[in-house]
Protein backbone atom coordinates (compact mmCIF):
# COMPACT_ATOMS: atom_id res chain seq x y z
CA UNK A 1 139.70 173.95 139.00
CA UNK A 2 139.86 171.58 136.08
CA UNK A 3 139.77 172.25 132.47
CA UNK A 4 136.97 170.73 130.49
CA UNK A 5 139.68 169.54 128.46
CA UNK A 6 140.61 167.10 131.72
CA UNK A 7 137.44 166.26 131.80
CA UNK A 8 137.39 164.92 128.33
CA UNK A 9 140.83 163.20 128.55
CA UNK A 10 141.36 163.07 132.31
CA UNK A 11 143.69 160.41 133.74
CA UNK A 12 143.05 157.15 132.87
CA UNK A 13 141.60 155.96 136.39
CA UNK A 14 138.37 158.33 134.97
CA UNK A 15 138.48 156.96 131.48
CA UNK A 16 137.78 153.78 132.96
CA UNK A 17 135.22 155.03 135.01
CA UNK A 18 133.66 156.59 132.28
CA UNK A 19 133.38 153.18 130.39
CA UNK A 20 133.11 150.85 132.51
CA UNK A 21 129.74 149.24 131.82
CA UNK A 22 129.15 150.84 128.48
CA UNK A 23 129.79 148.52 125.52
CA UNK A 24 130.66 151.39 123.10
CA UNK A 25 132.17 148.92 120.84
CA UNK A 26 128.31 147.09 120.57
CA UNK A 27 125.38 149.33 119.27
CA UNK A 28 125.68 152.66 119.63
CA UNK A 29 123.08 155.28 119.08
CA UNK A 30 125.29 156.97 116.64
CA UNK A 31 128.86 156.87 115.49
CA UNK A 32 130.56 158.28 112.49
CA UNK A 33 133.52 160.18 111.24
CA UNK A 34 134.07 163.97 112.36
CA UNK A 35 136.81 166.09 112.43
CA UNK A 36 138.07 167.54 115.73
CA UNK A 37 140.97 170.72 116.87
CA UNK A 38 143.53 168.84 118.90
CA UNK A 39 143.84 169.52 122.23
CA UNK A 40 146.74 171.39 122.49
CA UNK A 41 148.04 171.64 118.76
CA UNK A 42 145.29 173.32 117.28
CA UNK A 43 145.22 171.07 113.81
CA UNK A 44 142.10 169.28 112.42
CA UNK A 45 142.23 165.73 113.07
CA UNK A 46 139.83 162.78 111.58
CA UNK A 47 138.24 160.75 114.35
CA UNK A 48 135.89 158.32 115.06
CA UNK A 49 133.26 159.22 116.75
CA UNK A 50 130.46 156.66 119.11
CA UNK A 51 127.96 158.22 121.18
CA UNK A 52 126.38 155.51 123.84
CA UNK A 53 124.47 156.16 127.24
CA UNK A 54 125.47 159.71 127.57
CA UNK A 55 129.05 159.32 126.72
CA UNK A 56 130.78 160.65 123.35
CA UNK A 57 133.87 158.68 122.86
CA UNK A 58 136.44 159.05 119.89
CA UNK A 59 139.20 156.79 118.59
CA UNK A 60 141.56 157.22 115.94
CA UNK A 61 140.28 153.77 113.77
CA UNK A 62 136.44 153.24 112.63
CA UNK A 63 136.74 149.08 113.67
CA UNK A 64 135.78 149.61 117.40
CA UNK A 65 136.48 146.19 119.44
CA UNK A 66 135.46 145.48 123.71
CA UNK A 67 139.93 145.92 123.69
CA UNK A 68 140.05 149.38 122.33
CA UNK A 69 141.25 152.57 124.06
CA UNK A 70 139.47 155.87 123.36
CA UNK A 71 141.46 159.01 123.19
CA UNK A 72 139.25 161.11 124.92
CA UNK A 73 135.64 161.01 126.11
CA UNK A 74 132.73 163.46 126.37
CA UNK A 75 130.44 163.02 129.26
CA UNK A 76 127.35 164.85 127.96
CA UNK A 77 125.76 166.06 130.97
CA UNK A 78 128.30 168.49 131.66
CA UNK A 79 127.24 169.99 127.85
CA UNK A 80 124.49 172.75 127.74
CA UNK A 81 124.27 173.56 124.15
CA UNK A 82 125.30 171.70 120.44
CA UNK A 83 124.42 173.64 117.44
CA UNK A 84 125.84 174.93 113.79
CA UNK A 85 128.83 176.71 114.35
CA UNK A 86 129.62 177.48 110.40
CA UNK A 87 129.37 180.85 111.04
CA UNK A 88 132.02 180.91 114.50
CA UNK A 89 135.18 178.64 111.97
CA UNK A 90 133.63 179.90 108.31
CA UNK A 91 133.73 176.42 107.47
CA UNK A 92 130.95 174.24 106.26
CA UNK A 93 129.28 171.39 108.44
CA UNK A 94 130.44 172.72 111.43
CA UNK A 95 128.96 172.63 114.83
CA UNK A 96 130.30 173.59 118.75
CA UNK A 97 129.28 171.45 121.76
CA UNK A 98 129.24 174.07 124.68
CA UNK A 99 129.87 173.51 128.59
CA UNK A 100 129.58 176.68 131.02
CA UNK A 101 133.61 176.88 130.77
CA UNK A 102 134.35 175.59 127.39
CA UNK A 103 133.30 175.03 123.43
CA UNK A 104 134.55 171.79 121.79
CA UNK A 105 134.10 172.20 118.07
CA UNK A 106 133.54 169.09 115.14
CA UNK A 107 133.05 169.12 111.40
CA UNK A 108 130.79 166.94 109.70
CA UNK A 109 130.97 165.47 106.31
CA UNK A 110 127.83 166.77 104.77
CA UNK A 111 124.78 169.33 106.33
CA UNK A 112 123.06 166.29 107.21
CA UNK A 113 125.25 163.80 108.80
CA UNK A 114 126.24 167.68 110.78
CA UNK A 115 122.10 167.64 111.47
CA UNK A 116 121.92 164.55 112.39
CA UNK A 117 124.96 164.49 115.25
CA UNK A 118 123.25 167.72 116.32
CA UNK A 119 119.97 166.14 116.81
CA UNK A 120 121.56 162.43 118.32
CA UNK A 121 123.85 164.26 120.73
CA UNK A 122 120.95 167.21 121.84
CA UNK A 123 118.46 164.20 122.37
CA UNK A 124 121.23 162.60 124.66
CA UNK A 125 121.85 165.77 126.58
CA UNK A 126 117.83 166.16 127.27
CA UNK A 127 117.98 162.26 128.36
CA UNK A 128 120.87 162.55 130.93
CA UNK A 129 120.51 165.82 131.94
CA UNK A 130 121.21 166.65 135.85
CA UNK A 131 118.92 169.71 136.22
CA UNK A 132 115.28 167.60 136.64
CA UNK A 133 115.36 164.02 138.02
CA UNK A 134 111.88 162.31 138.67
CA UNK A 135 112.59 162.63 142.38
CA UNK A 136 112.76 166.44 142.11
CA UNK A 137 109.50 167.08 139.80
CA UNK A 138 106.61 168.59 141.69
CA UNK A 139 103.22 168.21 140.70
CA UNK A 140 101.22 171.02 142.25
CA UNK A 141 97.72 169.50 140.78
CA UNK A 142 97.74 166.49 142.78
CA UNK A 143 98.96 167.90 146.15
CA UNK A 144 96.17 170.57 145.60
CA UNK A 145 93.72 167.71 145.22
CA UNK A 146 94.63 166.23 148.36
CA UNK A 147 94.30 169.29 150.53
């Protein structure tokens, strides 16, 4: 079984995947800077974070070109939960995004720019989220009318 941490910084074959027809370097809903544990050394590290058509991408420099290589990517359907998380690091602005297997956790610069990636990245869980597609909703009103 892979570790969500693969899934955020698989092999580069996926990376690709991931971004292949997503100009993240052209409008995204929201980017900023946030400060993120290392994968496997466990220090805080400023990044630069773009969220874009479901996908939260970060790269070590804020000037984001079509050539640029991010250094690990988020796909946000596999995330259930993103909320304040000052309470789990006792550190201010902070805030966990949750899978069933693992917690990734990011520090903002101020309560609202934390507020704010709470609310972008939530909205962009609801939007591509796997558990209802159109095909799958039922309306039991209008099949009762037709009977």
């Amino acid at each position: 079984m892979a570790s969500l941490a693969s899934l955020w910084r698989g092999p580069r074959s996926s990376e690709e995947e991931l971004t292949q027809s997503i100009d993240f370097w052209n409008t995204p809903e929201r980017s900023g800077w946030l400060m993120k544990q290392g994968e496997y050394i466990k220090t805080w590290r400023r990044r630069w974070f773009v969220l874009k058509k479901g996908k939260l991408f970060w790269f070590k420099e804020n000037y984001i070109t079509r050539e640029s290589k991010p250094r690990g990517i988020v796909p946000v359907n596999t995330c259930l939960t993103v909320k304040g998380a000052e309470d789990v690091l006792n550190k201010p602005f902070a805030f966990e995004l949750s899978t069933s297997k693992e917690t990734m956790y990011f520090i903002a610069d101020s309560d609202k720019e934390k507020e704010e990636w709470i609310n972008s990245i939530g909205r962009s869980i609801v939007q591509h989220s796997r558990s209802v597609t159109e095909s799958e909703v039922v309306d039991y009103d209008s099949q009762r009318a037709d009977q």
